[in-house]
N, C-alpha and C. Protein backbone atom coordinates (compact mmCIF):
# COMPACT_ATOMS: atom_id res chain seq x y z
N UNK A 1 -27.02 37.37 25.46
CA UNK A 1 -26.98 37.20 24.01
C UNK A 1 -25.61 37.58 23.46
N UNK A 2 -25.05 39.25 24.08
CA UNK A 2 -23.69 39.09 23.52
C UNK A 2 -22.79 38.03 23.68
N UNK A 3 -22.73 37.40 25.06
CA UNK A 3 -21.64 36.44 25.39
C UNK A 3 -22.15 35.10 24.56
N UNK A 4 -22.83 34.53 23.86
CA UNK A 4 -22.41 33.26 23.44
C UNK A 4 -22.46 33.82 21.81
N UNK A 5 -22.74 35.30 21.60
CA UNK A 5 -22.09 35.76 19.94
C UNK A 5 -20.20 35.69 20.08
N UNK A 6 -19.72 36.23 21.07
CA UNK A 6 -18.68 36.16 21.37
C UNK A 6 -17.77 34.84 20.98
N UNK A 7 -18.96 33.97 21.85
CA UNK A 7 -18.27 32.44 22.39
C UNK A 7 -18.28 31.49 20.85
N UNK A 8 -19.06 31.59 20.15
CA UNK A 8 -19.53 31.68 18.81
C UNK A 8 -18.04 31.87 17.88
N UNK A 9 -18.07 33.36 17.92
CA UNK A 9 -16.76 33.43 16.89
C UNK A 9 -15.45 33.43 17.54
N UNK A 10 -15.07 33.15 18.81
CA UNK A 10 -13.74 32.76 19.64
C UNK A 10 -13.63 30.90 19.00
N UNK A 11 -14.73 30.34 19.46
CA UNK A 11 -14.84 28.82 18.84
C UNK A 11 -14.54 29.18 17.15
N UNK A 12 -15.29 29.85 16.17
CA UNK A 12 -14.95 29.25 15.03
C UNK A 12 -13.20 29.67 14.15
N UNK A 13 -12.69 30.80 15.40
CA UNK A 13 -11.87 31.22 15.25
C UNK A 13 -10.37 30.24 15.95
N UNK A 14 -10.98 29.31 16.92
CA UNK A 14 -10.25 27.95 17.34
C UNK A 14 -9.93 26.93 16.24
N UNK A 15 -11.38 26.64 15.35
CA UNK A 15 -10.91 25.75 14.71
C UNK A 15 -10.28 26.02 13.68
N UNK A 16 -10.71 27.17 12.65
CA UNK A 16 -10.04 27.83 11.77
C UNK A 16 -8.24 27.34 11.69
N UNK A 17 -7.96 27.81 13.25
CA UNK A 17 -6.68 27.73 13.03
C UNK A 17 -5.86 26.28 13.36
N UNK A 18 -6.94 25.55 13.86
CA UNK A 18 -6.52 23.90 14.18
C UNK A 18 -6.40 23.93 12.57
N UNK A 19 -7.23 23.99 11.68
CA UNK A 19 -6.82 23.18 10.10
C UNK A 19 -5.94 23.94 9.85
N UNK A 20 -5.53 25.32 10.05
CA UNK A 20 -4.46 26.02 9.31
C UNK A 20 -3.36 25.07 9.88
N UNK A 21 -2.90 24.85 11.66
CA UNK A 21 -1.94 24.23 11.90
C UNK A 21 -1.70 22.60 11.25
N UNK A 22 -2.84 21.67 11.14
CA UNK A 22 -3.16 20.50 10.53
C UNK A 22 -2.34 20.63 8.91
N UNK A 23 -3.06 21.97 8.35
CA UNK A 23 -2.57 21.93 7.35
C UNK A 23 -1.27 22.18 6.96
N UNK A 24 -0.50 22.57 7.71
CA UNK A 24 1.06 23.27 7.56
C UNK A 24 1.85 22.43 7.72
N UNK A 25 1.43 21.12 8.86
CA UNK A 25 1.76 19.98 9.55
C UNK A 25 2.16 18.92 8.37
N UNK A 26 0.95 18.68 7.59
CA UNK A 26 0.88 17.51 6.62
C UNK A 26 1.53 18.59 5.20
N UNK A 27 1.80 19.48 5.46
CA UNK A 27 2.64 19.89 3.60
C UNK A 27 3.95 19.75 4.10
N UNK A 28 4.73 20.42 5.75
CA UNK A 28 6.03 20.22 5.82
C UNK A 28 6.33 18.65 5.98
N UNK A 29 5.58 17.65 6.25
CA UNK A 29 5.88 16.40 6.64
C UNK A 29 5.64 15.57 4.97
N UNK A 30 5.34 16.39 4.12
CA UNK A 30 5.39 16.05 2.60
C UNK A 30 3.96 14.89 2.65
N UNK A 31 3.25 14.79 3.34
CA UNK A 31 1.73 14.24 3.43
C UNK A 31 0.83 14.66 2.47
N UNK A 32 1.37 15.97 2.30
CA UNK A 32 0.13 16.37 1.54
C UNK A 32 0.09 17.03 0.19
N UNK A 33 -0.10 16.76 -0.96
CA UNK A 33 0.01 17.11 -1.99
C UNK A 33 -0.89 17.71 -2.98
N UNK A 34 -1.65 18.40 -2.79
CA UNK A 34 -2.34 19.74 -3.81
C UNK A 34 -2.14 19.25 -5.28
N UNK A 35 -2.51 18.33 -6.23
CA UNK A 35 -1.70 18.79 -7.48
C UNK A 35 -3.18 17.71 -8.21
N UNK A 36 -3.91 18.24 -9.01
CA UNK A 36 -4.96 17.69 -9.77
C UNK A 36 -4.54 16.93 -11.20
N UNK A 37 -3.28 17.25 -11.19
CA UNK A 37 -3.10 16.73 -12.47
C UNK A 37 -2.77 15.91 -13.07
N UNK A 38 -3.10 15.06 -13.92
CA UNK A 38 -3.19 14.02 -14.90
C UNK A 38 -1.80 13.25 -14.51
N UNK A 39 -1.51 11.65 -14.42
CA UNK A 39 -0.42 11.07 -13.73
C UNK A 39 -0.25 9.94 -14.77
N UNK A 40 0.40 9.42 -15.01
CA UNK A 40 1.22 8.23 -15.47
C UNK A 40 2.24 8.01 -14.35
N UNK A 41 1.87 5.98 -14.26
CA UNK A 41 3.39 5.63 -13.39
C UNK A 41 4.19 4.96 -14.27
N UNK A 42 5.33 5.27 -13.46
CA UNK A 42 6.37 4.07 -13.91
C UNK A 42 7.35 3.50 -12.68
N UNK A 43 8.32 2.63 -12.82
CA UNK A 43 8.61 1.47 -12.23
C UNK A 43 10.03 1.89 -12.04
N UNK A 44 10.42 1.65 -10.95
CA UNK A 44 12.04 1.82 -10.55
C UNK A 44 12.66 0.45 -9.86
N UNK A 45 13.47 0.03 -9.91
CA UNK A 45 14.25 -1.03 -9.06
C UNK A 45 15.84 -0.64 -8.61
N UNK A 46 15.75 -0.67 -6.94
CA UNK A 46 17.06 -0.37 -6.32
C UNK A 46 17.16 -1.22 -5.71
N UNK A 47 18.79 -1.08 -4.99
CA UNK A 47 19.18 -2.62 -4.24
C UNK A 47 19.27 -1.54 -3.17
N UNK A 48 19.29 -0.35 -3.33
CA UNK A 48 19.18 0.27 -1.74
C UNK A 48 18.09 1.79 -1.57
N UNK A 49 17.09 1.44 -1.18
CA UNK A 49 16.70 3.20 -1.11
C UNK A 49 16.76 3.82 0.04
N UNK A 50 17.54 3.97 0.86
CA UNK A 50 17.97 4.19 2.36
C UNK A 50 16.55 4.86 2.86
N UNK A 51 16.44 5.94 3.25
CA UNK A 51 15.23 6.69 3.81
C UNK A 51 13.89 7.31 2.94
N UNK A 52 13.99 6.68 1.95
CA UNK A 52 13.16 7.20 0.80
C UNK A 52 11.63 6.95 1.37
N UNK A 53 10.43 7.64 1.34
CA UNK A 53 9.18 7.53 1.45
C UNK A 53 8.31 7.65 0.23
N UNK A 54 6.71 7.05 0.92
CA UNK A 54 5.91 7.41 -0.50
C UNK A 54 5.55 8.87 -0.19
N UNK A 55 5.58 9.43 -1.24
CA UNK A 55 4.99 11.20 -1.26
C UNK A 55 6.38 11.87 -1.61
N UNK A 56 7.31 11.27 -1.51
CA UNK A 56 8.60 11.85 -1.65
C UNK A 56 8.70 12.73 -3.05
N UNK A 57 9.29 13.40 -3.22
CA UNK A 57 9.47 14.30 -4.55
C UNK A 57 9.95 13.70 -5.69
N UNK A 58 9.92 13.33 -7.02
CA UNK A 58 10.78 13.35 -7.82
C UNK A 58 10.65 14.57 -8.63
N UNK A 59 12.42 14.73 -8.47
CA UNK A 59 12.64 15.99 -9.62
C UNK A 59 13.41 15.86 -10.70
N UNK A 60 13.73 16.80 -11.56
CA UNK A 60 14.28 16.87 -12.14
C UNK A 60 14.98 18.24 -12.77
N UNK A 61 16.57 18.29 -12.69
CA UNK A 61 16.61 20.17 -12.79
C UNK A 61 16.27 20.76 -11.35
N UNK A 62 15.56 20.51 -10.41
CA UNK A 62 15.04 21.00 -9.22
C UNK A 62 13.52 21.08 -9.42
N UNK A 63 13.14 20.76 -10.51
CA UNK A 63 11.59 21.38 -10.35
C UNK A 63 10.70 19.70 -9.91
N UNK A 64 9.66 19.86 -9.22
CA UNK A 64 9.22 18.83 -9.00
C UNK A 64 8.27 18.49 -9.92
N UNK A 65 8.55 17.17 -10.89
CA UNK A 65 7.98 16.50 -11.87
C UNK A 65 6.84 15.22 -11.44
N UNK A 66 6.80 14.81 -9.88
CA UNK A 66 6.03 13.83 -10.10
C UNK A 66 6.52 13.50 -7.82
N UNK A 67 5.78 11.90 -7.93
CA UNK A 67 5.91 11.90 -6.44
C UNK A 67 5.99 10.23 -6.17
N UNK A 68 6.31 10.28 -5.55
CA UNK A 68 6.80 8.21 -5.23
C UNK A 68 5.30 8.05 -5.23
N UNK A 69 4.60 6.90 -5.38
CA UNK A 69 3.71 6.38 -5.05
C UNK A 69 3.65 5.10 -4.83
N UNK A 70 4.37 4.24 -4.76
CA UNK A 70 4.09 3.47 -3.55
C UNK A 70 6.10 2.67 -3.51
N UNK A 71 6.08 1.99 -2.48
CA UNK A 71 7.48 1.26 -2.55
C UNK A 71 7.36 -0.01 -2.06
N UNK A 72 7.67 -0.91 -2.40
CA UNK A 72 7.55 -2.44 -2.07
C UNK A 72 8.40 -3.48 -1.91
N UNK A 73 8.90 -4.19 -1.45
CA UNK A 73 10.13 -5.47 -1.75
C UNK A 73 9.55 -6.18 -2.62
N UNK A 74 10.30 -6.45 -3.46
CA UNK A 74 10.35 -8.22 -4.71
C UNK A 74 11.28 -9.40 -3.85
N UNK A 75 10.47 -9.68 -3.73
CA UNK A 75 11.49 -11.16 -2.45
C UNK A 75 11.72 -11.68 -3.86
N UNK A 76 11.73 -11.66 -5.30
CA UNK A 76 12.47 -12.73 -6.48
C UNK A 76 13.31 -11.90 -6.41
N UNK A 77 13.77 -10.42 -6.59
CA UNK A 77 15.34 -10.62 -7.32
C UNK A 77 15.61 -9.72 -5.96
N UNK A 78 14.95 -9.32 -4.84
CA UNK A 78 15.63 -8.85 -3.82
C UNK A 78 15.83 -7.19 -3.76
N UNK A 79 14.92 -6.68 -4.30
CA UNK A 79 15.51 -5.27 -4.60
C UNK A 79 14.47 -4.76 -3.83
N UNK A 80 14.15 -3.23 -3.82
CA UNK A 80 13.20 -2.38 -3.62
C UNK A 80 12.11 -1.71 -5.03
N UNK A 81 11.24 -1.87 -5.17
CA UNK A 81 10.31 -1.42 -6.27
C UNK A 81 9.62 -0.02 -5.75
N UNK A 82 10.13 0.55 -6.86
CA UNK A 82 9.47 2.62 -6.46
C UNK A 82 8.59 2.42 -7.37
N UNK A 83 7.24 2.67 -7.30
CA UNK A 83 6.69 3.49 -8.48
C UNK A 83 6.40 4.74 -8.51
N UNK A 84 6.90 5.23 -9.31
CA UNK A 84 6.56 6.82 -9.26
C UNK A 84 5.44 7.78 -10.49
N UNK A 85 4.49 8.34 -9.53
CA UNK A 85 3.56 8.96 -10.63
C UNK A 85 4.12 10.57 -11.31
N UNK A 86 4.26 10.23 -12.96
CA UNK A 86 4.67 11.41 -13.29
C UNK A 86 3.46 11.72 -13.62
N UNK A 87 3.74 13.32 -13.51
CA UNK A 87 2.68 14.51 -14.59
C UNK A 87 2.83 14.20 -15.62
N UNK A 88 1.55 13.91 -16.08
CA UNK A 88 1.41 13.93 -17.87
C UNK A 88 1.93 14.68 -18.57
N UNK A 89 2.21 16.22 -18.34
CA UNK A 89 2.98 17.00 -19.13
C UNK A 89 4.32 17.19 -19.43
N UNK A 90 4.86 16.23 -18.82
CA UNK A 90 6.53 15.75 -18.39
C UNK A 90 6.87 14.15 -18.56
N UNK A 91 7.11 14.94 -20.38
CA UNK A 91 7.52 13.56 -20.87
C UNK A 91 9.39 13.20 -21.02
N UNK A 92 9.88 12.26 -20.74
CA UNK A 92 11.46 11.50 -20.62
C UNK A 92 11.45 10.33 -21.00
N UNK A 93 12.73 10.67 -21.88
CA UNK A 93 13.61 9.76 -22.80
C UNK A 93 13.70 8.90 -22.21
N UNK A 94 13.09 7.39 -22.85
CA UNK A 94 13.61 6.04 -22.27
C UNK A 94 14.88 6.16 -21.37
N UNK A 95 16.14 6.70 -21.86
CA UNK A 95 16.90 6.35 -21.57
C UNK A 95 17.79 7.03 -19.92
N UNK A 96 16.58 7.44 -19.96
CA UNK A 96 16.65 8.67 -18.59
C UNK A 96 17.17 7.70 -17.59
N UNK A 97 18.16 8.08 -16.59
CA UNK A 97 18.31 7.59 -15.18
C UNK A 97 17.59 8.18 -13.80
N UNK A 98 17.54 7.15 -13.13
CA UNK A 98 16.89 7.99 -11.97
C UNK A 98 18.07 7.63 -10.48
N UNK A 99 18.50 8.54 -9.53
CA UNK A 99 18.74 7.95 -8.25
C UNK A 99 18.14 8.85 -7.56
N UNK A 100 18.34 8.46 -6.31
CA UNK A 100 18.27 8.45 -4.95
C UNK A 100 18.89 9.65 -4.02
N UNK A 101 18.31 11.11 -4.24
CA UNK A 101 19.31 11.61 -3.50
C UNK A 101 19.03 12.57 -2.25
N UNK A 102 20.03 12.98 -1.61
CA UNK A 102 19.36 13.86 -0.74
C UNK A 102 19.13 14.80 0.06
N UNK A 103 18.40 15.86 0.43
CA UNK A 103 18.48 17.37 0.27
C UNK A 103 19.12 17.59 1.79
N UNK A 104 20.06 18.58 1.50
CA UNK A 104 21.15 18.92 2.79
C UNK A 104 21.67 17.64 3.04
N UNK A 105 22.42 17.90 4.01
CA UNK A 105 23.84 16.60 4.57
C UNK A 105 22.69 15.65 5.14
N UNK A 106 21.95 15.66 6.00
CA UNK A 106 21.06 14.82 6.56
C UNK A 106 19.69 14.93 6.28
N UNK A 107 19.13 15.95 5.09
CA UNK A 107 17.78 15.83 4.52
C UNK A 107 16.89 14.63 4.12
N UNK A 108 15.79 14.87 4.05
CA UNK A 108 14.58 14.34 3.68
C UNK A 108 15.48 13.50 1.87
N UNK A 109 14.80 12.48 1.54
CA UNK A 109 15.33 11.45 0.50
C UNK A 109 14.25 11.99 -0.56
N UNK A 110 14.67 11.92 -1.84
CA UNK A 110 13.72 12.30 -3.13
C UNK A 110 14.43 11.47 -4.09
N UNK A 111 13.89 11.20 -5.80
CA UNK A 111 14.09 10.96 -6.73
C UNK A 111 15.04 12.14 -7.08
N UNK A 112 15.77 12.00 -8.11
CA UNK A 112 16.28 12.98 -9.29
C UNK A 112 16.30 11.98 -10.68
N UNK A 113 15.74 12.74 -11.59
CA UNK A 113 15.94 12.45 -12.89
C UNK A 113 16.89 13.03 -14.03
N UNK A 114 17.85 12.57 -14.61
CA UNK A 114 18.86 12.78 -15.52
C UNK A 114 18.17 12.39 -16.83
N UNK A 115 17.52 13.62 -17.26
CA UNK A 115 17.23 13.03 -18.99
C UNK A 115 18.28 12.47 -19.80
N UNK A 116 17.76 11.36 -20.30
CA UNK A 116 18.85 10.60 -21.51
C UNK A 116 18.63 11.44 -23.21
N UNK A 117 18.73 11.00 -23.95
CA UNK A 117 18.77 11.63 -25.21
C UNK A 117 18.14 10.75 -26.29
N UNK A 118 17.29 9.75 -25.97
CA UNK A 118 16.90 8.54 -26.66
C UNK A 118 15.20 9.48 -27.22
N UNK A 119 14.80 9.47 -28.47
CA UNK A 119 13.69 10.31 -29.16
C UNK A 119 12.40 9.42 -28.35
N UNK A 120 12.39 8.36 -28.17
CA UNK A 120 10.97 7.67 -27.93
C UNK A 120 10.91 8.19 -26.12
N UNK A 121 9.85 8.01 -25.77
CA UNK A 121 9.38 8.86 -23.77
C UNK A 121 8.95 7.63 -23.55
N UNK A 122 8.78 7.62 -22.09
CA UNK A 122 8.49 6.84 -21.13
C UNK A 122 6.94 7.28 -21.18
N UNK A 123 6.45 5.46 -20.95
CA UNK A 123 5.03 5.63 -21.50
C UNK A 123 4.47 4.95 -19.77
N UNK A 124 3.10 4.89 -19.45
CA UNK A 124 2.39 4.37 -18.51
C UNK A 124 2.99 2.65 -17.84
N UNK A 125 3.21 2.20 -17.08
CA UNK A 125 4.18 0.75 -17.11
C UNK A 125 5.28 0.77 -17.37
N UNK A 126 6.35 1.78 -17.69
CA UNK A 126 7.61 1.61 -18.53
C UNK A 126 8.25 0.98 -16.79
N UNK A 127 9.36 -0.04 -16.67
CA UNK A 127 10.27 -0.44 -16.05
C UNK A 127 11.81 0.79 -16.34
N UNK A 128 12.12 1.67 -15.09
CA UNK A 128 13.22 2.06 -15.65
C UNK A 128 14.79 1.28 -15.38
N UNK A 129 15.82 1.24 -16.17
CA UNK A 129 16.40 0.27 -15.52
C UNK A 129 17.92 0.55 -14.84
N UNK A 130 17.84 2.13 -15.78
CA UNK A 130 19.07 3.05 -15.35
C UNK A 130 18.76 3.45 -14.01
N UNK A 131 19.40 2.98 -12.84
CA UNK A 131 19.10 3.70 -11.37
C UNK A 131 20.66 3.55 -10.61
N UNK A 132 20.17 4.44 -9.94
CA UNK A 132 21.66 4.35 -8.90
C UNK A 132 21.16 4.36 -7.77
N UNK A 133 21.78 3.48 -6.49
CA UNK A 133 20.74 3.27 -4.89
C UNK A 133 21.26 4.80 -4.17
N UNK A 134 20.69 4.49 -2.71
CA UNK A 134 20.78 5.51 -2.24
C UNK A 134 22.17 5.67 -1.74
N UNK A 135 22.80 6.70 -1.09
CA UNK A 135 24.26 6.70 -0.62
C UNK A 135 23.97 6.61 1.12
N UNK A 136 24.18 5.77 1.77
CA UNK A 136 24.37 5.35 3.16
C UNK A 136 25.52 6.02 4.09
N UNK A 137 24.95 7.20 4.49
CA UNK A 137 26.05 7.18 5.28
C UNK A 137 26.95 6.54 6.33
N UNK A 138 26.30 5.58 6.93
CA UNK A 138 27.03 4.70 7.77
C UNK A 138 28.02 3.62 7.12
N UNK A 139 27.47 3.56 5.78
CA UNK A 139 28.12 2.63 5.01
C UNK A 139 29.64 3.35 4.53
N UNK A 140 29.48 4.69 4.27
CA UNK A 140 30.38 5.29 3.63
C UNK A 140 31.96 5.07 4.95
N UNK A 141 31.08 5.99 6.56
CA UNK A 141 31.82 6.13 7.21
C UNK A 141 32.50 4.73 7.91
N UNK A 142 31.60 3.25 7.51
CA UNK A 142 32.73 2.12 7.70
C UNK A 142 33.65 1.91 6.51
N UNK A 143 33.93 2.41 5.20
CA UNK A 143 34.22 2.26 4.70
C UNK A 143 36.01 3.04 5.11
N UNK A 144 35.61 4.22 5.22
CA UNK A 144 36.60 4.93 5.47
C UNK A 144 37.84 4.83 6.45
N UNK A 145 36.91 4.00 8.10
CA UNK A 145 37.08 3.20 9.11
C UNK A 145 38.25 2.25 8.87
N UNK A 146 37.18 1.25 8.04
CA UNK A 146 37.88 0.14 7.66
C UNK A 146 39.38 0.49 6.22
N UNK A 147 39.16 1.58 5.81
CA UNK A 147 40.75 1.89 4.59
C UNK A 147 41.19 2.25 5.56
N UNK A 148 41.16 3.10 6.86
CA UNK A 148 42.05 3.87 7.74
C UNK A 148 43.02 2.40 8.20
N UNK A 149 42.14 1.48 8.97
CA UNK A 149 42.52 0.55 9.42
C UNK A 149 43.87 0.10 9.01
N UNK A 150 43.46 -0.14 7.62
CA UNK A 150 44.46 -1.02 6.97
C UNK A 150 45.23 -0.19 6.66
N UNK A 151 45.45 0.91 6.19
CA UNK A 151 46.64 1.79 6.03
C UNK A 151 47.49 1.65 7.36
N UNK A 152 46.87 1.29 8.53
CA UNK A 152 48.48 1.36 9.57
C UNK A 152 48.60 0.11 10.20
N UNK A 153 48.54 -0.65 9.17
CA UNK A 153 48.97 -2.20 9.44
C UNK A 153 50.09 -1.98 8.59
């Protein structure tokens, strides 16, 4: 009788910690998001979002205001489509910009938001149109490549 009381709480003490590890797994891999609260989306268009995912952060100031929810191609004008769900309690000026940026030299990709100064907010559907794409590093370092080049011609 003692040995399967034992075997009993060694097992529930196995799984316990399978969800603790499960769970630590899906918050550092940004999977998983805790947050009950009330959402409005709105609409982004880039011609580049390099490594950007859905679940990704948008912030603003540093604090996190909201989270990608979904990303798509427009084969009409060729871009990338973000929508991102804000918290209802985090309202921004039409005229707000959003890019693409990202945490440490080779970090994980997020939103940032630059409030504009325009009195009317971004409502449920708003299209934003102020964006800047993502910065490529490979793009940068042919760039540099290619000015070196030509400087010793």
């Amino acid at each position: 009788m003692q040995r399967s009381k034992n075997d009993v709480w060694v097992g529930l003490f196995v799984v316990l910690g399978a969800v603790a590890l499960l769970f630590l797994a899906l918050k550092s891999a940004n999977l998983l998001s805790l947050s009950f609260e009330k959402t409005y989306t709105v609409t982004a268009r880039f011609d580049n979002i390099g490594g950007l995912k859905p679940q990704a952060a948008v912030r603003s100031a540093g604090v996190v205001v909201g989270r990608v929810a979904s990303i798509r191609f427009d084969d009409e004008t060729f871009q990338a489509t973000v929508e991102m769900a804000m918290e209802e309690r985090f309202k921004f000026p039409k005229d707000s910009s959003v890019k693409i940026l990202t945490a440490g030299l080779l970090g994980e990709q997020y939103l940032g938001l630059e409030p504009g100064a325009e009195e009317a907010t971004w409502a449920a559907g708003d299209v934003i149109t102020q964006t800047q794409s993502a910065l490529v590093l490979e793009n940068l370092i042919s760039q540099f490549l290619f000015s070196k080049a030509g400087d010793n011609k």
